[in-house]
PDB file of N, CA and C in Angstrom:
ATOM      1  N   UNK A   1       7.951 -16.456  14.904  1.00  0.00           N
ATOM      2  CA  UNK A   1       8.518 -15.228  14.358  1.00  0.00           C
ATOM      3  C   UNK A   1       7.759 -14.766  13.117  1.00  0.00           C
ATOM      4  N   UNK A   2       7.267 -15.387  12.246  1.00  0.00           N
ATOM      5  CA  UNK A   2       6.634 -15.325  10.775  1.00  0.00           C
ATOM      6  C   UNK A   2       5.410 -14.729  11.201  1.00  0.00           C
ATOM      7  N   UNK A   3       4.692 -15.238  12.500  1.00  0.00           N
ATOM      8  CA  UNK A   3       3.349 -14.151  12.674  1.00  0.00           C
ATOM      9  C   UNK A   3       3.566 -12.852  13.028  1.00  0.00           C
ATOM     10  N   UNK A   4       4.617 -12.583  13.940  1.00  0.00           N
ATOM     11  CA  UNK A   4       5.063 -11.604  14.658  1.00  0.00           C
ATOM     12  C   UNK A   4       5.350 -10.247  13.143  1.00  0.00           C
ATOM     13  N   UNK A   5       5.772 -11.192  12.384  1.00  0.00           N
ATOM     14  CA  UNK A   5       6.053  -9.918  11.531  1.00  0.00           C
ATOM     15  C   UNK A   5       4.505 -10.005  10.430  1.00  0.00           C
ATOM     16  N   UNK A   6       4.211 -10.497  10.545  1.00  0.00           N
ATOM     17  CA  UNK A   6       2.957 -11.273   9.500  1.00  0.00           C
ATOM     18  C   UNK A   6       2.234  -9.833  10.492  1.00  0.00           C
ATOM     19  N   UNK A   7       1.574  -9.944  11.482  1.00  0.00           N
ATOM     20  CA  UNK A   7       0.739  -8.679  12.183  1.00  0.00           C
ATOM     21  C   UNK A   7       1.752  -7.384  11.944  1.00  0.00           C
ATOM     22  N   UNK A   8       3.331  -7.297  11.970  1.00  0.00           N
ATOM     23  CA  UNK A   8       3.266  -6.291  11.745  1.00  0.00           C
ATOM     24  C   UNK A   8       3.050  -5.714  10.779  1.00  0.00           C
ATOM     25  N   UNK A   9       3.382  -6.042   9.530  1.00  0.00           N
ATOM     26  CA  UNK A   9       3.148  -6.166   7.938  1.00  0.00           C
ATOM     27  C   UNK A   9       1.355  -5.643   7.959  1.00  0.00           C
ATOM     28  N   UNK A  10       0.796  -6.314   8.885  1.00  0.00           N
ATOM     29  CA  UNK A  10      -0.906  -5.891   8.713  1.00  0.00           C
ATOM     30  C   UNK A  10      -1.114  -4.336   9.306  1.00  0.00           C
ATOM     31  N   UNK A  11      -0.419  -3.978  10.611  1.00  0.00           N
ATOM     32  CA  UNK A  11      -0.351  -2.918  11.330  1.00  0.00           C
ATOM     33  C   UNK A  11       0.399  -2.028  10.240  1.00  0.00           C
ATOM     34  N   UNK A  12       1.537  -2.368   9.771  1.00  0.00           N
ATOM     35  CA  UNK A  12       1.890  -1.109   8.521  1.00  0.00           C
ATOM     36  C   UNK A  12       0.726  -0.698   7.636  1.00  0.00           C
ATOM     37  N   UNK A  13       0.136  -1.701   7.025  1.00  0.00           N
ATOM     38  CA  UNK A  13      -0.335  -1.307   5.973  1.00  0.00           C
ATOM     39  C   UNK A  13      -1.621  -0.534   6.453  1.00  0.00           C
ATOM     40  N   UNK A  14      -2.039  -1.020   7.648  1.00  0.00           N
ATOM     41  CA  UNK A  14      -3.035   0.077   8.526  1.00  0.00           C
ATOM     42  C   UNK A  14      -2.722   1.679   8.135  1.00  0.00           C
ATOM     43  N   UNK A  15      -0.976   1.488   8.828  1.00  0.00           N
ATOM     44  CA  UNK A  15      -0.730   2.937   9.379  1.00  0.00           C
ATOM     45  C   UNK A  15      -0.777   3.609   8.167  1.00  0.00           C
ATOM     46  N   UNK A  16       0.047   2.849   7.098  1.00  0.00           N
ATOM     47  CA  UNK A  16       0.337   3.876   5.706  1.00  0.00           C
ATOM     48  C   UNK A  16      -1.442   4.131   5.176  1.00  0.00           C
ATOM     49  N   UNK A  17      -2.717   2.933   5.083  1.00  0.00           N
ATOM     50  CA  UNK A  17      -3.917   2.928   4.428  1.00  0.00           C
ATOM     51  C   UNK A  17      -4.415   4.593   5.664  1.00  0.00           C
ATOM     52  N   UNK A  18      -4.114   4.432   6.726  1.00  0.00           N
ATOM     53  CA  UNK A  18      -4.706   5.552   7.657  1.00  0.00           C
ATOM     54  C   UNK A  18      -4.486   7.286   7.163  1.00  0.00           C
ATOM     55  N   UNK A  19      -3.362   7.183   6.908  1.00  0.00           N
ATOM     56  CA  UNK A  19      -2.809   8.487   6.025  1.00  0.00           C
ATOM     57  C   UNK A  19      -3.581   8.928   4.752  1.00  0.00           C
ATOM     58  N   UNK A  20      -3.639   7.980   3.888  1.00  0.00           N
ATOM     59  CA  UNK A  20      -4.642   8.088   2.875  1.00  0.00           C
ATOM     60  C   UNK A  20      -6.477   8.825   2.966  1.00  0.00           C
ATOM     61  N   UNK A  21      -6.874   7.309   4.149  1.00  0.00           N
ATOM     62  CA  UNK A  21      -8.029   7.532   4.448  1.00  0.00           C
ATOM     63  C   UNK A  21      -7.817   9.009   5.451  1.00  0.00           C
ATOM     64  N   UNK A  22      -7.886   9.321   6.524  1.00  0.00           N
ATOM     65  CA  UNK A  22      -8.061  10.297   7.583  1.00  0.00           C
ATOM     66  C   UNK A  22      -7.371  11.416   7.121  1.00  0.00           C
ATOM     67  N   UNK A  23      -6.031  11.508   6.143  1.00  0.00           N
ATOM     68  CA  UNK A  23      -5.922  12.793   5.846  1.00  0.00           C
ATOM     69  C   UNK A  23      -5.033  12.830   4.421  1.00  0.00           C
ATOM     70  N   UNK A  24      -6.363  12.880   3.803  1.00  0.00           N
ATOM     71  CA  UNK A  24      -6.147  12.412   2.183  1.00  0.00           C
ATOM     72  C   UNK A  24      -5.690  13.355   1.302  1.00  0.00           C
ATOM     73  N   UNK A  25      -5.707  14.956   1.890  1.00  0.00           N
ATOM     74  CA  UNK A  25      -5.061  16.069   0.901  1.00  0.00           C
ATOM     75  C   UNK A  25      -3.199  16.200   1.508  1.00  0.00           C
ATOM     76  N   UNK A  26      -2.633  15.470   2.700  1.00  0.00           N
ATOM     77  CA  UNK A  26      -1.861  15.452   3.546  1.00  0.00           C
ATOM     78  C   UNK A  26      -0.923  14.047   2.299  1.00  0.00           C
ATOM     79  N   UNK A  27      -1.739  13.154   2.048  1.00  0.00           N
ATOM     80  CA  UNK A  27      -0.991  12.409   1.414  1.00  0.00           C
ATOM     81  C   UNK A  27      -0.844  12.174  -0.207  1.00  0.00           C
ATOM     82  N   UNK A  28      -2.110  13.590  -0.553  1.00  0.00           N
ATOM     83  CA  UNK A  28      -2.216  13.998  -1.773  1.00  0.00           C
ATOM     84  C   UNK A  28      -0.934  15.004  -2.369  1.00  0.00           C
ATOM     85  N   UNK A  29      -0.540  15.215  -1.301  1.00  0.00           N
ATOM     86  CA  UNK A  29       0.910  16.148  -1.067  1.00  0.00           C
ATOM     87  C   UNK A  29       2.104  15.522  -1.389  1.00  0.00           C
ATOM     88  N   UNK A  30       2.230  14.050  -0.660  1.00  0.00           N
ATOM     89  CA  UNK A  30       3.162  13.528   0.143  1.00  0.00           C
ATOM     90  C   UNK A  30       3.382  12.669  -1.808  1.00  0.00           C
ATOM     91  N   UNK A  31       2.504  12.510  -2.376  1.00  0.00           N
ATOM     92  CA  UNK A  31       2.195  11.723  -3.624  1.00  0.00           C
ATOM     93  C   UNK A  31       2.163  12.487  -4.779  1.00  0.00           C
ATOM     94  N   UNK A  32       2.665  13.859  -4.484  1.00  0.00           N
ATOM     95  CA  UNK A  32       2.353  15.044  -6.017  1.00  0.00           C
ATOM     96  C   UNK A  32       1.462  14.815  -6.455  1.00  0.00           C
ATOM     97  N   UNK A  33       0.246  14.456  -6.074  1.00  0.00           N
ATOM     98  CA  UNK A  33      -1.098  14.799  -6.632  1.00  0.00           C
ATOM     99  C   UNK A  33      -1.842  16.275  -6.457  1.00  0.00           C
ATOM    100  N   UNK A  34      -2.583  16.447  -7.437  1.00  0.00           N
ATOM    101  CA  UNK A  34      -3.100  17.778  -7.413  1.00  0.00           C
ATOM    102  C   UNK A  34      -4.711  17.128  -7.445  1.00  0.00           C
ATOM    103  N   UNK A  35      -5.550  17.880  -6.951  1.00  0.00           N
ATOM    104  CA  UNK A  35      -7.542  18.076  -6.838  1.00  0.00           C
ATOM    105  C   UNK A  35      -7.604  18.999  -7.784  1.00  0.00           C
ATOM    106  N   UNK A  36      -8.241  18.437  -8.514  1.00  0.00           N
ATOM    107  CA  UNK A  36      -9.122  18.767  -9.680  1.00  0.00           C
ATOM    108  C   UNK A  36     -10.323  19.781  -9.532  1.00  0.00           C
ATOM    109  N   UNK A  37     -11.067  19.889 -10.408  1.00  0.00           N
ATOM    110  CA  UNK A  37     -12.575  20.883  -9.875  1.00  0.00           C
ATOM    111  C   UNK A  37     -13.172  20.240  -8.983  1.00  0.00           C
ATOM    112  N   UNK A  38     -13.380  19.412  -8.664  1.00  0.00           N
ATOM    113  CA  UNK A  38     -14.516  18.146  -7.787  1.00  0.00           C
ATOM    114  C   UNK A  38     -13.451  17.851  -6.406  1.00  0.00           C
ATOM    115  N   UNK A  39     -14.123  17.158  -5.681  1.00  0.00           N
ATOM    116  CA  UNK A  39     -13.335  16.795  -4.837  1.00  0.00           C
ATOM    117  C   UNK A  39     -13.487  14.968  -4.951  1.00  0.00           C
ATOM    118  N   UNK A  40     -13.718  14.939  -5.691  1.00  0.00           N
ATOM    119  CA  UNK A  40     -13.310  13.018  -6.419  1.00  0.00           C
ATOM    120  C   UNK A  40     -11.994  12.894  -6.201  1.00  0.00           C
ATOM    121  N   UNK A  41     -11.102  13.366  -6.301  1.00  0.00           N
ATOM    122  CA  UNK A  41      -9.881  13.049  -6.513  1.00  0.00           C
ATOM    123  C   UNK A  41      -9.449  12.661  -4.418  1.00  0.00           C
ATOM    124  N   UNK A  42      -9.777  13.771  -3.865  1.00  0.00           N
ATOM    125  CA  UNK A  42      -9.969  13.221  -2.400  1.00  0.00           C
ATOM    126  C   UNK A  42     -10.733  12.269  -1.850  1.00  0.00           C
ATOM    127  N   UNK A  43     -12.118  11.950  -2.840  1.00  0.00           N
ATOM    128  CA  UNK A  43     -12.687  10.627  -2.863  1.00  0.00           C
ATOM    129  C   UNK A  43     -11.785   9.241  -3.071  1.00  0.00           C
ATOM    130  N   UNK A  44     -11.191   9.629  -3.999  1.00  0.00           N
ATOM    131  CA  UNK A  44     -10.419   8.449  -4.519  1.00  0.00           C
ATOM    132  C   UNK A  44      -8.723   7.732  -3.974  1.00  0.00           C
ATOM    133  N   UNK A  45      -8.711   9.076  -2.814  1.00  0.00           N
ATOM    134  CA  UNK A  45      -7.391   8.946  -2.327  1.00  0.00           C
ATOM    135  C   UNK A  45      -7.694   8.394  -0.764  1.00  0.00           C
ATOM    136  N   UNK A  46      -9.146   8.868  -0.445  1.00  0.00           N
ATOM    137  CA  UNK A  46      -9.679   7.964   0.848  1.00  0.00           C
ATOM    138  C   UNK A  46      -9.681   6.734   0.540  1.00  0.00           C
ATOM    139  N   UNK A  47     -10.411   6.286  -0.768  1.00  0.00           N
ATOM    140  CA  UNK A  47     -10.826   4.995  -0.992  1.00  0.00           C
ATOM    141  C   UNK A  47      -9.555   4.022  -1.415  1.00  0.00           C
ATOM    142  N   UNK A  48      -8.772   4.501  -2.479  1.00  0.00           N
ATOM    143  CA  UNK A  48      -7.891   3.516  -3.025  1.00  0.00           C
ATOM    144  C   UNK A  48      -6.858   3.729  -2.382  1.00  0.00           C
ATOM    145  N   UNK A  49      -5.761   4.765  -1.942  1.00  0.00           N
ATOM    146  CA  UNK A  49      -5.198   5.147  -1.295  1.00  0.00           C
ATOM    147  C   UNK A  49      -4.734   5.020   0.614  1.00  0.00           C
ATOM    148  N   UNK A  50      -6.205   4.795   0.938  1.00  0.00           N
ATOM    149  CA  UNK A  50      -6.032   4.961   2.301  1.00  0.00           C
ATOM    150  C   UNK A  50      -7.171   3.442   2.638  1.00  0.00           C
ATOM    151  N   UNK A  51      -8.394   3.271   2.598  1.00  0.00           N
ATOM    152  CA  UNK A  51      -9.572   2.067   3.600  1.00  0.00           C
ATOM    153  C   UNK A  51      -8.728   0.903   2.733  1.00  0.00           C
ATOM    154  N   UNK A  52      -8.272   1.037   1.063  1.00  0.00           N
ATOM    155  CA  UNK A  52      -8.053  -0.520   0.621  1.00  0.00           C
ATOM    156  C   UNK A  52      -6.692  -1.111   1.643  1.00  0.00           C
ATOM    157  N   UNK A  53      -5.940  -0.415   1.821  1.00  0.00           N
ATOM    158  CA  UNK A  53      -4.857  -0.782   2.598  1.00  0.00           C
ATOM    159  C   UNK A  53      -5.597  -0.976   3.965  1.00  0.00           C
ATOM    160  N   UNK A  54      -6.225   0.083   4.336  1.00  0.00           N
ATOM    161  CA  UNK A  54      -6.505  -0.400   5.870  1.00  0.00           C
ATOM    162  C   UNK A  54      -7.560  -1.951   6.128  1.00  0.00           C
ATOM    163  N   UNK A  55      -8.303  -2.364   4.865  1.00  0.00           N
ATOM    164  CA  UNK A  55      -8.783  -2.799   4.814  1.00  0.00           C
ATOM    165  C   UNK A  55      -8.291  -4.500   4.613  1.00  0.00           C
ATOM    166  N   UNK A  56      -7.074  -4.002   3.777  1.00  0.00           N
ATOM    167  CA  UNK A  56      -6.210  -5.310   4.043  1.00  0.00           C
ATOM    168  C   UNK A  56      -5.598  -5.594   5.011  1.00  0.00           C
ATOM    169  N   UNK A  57      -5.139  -4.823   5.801  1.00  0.00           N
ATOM    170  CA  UNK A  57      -4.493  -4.866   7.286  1.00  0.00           C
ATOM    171  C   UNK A  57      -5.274  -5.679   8.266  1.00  0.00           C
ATOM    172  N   UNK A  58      -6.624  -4.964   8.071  1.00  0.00           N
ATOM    173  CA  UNK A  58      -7.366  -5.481   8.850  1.00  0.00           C
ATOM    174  C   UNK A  58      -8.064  -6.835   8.951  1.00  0.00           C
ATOM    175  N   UNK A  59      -8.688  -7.176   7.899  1.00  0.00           N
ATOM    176  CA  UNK A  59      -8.657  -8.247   7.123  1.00  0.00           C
ATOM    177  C   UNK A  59      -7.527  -9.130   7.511  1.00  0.00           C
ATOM    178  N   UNK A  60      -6.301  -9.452   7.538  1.00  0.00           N
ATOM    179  CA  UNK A  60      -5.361 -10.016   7.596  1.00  0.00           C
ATOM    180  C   UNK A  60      -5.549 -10.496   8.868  1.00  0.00           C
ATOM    181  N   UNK A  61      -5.623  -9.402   9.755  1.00  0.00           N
ATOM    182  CA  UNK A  61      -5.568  -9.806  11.640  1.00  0.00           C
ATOM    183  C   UNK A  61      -7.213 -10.104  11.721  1.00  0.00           C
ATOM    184  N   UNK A  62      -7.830  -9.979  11.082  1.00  0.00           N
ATOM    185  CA  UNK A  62      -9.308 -10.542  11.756  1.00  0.00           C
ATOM    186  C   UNK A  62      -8.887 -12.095  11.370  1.00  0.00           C
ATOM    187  N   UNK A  63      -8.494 -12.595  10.067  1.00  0.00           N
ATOM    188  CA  UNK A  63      -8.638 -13.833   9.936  1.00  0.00           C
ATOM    189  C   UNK A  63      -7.273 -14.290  10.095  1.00  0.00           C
ATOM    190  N   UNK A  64      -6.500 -13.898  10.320  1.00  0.00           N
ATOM    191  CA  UNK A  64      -5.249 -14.666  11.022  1.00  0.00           C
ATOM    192  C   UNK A  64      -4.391 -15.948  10.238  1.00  0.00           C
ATOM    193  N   UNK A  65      -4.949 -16.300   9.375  1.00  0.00           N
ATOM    194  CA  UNK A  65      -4.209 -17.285   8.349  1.00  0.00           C
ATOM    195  C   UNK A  65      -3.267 -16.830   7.700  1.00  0.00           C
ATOM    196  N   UNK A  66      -2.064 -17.822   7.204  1.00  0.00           N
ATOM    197  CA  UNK A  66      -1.235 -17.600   6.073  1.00  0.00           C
ATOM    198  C   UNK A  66      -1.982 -16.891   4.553  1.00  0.00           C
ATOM    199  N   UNK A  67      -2.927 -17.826   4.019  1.00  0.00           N
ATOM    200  CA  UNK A  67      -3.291 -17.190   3.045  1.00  0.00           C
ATOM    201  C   UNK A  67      -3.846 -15.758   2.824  1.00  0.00           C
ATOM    202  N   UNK A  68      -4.497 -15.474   3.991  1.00  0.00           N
ATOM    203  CA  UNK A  68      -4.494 -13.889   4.155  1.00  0.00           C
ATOM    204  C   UNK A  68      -3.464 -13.038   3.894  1.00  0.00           C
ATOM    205  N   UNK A  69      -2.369 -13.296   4.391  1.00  0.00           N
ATOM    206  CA  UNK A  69      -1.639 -12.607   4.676  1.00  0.00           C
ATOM    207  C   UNK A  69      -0.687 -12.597   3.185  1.00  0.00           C
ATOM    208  N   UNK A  70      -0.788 -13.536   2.705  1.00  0.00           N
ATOM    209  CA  UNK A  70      -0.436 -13.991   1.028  1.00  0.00           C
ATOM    210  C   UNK A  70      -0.595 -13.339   0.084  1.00  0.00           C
ATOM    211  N   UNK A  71      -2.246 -13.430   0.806  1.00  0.00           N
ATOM    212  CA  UNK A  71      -3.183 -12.002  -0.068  1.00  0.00           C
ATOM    213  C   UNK A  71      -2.486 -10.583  -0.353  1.00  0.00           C
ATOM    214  N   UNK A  72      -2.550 -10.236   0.787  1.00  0.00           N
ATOM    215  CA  UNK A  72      -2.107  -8.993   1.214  1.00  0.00           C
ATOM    216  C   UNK A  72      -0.738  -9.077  -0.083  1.00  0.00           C
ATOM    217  N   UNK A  73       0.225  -9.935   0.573  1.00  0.00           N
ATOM    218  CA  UNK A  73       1.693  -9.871  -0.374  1.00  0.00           C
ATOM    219  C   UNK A  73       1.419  -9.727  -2.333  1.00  0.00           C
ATOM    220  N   UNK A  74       0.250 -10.338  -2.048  1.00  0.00           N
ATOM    221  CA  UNK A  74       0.099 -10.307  -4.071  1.00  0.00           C
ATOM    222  C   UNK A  74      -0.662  -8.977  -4.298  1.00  0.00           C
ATOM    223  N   UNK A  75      -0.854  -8.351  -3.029  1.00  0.00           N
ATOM    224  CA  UNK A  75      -1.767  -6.968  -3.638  1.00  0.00           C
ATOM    225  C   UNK A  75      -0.472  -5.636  -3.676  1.00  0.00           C
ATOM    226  N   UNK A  76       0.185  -6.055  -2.463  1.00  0.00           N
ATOM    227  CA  UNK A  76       1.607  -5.556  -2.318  1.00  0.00           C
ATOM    228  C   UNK A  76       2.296  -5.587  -3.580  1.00  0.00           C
ATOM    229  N   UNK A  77       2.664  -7.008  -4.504  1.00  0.00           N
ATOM    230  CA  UNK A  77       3.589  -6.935  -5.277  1.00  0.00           C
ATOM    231  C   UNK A  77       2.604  -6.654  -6.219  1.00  0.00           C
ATOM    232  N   UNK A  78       1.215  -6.500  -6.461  1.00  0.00           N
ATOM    233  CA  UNK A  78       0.567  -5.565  -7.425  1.00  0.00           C
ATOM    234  C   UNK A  78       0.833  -4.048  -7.849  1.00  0.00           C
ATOM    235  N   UNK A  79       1.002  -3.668  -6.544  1.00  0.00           N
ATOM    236  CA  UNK A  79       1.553  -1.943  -6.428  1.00  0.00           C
ATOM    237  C   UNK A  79       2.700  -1.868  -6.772  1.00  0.00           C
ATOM    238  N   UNK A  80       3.907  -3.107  -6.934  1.00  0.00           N
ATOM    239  CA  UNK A  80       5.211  -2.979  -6.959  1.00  0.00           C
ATOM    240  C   UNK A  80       5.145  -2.955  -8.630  1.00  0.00           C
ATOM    241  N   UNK A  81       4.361  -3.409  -9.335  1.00  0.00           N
ATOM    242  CA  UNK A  81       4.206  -3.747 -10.548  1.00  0.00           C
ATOM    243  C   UNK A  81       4.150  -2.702 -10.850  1.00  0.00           C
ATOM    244  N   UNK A  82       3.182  -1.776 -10.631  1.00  0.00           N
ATOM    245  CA  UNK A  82       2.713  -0.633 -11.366  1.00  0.00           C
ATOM    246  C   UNK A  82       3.933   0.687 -10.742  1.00  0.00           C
ATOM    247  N   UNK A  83       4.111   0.686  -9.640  1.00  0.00           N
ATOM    248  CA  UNK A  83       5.429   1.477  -9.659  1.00  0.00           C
ATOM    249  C   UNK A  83       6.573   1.572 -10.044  1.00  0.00           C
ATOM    250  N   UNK A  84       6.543   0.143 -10.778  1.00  0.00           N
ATOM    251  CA  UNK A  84       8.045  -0.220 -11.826  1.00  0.00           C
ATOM    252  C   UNK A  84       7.423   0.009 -12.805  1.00  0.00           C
ATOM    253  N   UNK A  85       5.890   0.139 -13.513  1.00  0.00           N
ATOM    254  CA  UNK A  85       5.748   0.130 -14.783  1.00  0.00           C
ATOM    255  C   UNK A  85       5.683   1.846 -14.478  1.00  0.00           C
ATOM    256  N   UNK A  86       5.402   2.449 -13.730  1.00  0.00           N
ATOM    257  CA  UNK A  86       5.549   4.161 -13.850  1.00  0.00           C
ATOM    258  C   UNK A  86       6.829   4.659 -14.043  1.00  0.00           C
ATOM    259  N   UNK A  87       8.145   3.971 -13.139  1.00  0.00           N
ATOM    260  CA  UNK A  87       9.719   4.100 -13.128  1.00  0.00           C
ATOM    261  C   UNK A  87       9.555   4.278 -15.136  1.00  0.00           C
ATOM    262  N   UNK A  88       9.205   3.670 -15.689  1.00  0.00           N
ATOM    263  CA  UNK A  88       9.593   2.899 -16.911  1.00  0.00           C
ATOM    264  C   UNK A  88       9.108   4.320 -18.120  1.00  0.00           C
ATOM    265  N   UNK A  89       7.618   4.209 -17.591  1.00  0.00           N
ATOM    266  CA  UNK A  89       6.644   4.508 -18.837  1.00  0.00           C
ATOM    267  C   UNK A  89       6.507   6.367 -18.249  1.00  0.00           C
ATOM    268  N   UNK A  90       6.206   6.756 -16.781  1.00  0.00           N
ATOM    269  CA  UNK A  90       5.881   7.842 -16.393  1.00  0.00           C
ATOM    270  C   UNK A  90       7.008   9.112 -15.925  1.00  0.00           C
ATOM    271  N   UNK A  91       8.221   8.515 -16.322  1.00  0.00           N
ATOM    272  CA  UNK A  91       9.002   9.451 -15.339  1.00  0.00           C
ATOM    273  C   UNK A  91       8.903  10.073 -14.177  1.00  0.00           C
ATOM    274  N   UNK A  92       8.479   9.538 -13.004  1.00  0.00           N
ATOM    275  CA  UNK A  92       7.996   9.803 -11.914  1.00  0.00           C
ATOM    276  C   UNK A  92       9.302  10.273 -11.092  1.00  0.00           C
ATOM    277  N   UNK A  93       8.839  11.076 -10.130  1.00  0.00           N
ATOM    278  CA  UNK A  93      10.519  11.369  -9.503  1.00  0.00           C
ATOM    279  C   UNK A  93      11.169  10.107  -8.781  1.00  0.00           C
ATOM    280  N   UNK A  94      11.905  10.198  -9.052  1.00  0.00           N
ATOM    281  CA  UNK A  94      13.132   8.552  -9.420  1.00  0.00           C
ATOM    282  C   UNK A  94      13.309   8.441  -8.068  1.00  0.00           C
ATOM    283  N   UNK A  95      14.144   8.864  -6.935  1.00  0.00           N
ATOM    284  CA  UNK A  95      14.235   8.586  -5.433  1.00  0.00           C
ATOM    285  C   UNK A  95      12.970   8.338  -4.822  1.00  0.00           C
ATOM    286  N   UNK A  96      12.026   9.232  -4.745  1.00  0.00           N
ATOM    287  CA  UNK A  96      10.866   9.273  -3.987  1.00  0.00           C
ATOM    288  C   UNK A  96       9.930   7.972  -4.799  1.00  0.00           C
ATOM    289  N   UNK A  97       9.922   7.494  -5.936  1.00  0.00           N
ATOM    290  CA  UNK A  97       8.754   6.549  -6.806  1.00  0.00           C
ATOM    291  C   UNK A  97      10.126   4.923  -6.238  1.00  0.00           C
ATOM    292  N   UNK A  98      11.462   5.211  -6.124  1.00  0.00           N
ATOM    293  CA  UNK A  98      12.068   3.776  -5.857  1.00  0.00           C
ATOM    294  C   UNK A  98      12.086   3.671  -3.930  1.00  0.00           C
ATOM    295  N   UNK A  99      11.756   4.670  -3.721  1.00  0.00           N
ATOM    296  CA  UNK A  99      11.580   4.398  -2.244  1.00  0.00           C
ATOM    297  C   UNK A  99       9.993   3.576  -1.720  1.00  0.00           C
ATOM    298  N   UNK A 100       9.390   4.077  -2.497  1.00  0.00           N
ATOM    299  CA  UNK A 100       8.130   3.371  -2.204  1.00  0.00           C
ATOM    300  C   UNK A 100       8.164   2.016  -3.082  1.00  0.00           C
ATOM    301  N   UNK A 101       8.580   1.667  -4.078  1.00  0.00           N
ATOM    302  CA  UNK A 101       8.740   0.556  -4.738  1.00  0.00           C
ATOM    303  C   UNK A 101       9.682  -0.228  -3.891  1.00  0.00           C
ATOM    304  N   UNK A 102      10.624  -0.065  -2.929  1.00  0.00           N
ATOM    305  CA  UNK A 102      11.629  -0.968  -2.302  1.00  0.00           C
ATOM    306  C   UNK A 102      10.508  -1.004  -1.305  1.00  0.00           C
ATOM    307  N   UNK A 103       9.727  -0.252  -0.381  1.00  0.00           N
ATOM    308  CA  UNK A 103       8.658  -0.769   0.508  1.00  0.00           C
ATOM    309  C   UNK A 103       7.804  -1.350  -0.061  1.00  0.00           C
ATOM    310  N   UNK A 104       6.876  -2.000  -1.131  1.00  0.00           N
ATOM    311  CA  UNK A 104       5.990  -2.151  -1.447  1.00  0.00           C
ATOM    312  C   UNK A 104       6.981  -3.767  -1.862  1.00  0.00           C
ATOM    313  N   UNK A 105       7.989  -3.749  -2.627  1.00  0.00           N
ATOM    314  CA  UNK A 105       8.559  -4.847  -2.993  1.00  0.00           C
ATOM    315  C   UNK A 105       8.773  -5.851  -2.162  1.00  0.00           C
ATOM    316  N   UNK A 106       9.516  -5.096  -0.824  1.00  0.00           N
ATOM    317  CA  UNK A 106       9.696  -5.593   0.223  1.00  0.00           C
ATOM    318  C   UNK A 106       8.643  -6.507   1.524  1.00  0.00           C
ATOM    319  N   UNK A 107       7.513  -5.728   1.204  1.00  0.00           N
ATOM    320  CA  UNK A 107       6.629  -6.019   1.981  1.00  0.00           C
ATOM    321  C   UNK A 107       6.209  -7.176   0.958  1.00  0.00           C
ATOM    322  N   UNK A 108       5.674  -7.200  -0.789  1.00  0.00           N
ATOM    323  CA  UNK A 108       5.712  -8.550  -0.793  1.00  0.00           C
ATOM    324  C   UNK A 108       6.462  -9.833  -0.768  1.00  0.00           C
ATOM    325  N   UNK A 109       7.352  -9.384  -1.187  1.00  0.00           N
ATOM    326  CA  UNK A 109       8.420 -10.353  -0.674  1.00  0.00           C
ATOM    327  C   UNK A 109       7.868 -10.997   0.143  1.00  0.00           C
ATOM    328  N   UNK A 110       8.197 -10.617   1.227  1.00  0.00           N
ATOM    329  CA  UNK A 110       7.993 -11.305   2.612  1.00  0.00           C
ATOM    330  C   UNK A 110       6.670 -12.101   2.849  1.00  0.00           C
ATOM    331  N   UNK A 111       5.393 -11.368   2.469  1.00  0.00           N
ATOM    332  CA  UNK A 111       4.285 -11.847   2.659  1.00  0.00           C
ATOM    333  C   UNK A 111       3.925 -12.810   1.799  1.00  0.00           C
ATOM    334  N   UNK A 112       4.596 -12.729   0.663  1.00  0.00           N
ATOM    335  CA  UNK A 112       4.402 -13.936  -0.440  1.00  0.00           C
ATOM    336  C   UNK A 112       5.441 -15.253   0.477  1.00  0.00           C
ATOM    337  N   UNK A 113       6.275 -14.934   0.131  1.00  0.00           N
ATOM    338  CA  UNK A 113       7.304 -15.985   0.146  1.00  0.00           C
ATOM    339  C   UNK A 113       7.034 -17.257   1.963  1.00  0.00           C
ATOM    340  N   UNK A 114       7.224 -15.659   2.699  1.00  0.00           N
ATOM    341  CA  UNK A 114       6.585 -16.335   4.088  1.00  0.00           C
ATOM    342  C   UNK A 114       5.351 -17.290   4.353  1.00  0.00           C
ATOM    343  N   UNK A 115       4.103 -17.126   3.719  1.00  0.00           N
ATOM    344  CA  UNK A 115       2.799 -17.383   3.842  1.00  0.00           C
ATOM    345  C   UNK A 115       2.732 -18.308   2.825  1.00  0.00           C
ATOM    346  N   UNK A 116       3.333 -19.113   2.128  1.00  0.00           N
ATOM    347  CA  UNK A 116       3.167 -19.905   0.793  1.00  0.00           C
ATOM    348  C   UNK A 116       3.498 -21.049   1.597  1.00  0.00           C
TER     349      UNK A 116
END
């Protein structure tokens, strides 16, 4: 059962890193971000936003181990960090910034705790 969700946990973070990467002004939306003069900011929403996730997903199912997947959970509860330190410091909109913090929390949770 622990792999079963262990791949799906990798396949999420695909689907959500895919949104980022393939349609990065779509989730530049979805994230109240605004593009600047340059289009860096769509650079940066392919890259950090969208391939690092897909990249952990993928990563995870190429090598198939617990500690992979561990990985993944401490990069997870990395994002959970900084979306509780935005709750705190940024006033971010409060439903939409704790909805992604209960997915991001959630997902490490699991991937930590499971894979240890």
């Amino acid at each position: 059962m622990v792999d079963i969700i262990n791949i799906l946990m990798a396949l999420a973070s695909i689907a959500f890193g895919a949104f980022g990467w393939l349609a990065p002004r779509y989730t530049m939306s979805a994230l109240d971000l605004r593009q600047g003069d340059s289009e860096m900011g769509v650079s940066e929403v392919r890259a950090s936003v969208g391939c690092l996730f897909v990249g952990l997903g993928v990563g995870c199912l190429i090598i198939g181990e617990p500690m992979a997947y561990l990985m993944m959970g401490v990069a997870y509860a990395g994002a959970s960090v900084g979306r509780a330190t935005a709750l705190v410091l940024d006033n971010p909109p409060r439903n939409k910034a704790l909805l992604y913090l209960g997915v991001e929390a959630a997902m490490a949770l699991w991937l930590i705790v499971a894979n240890i």
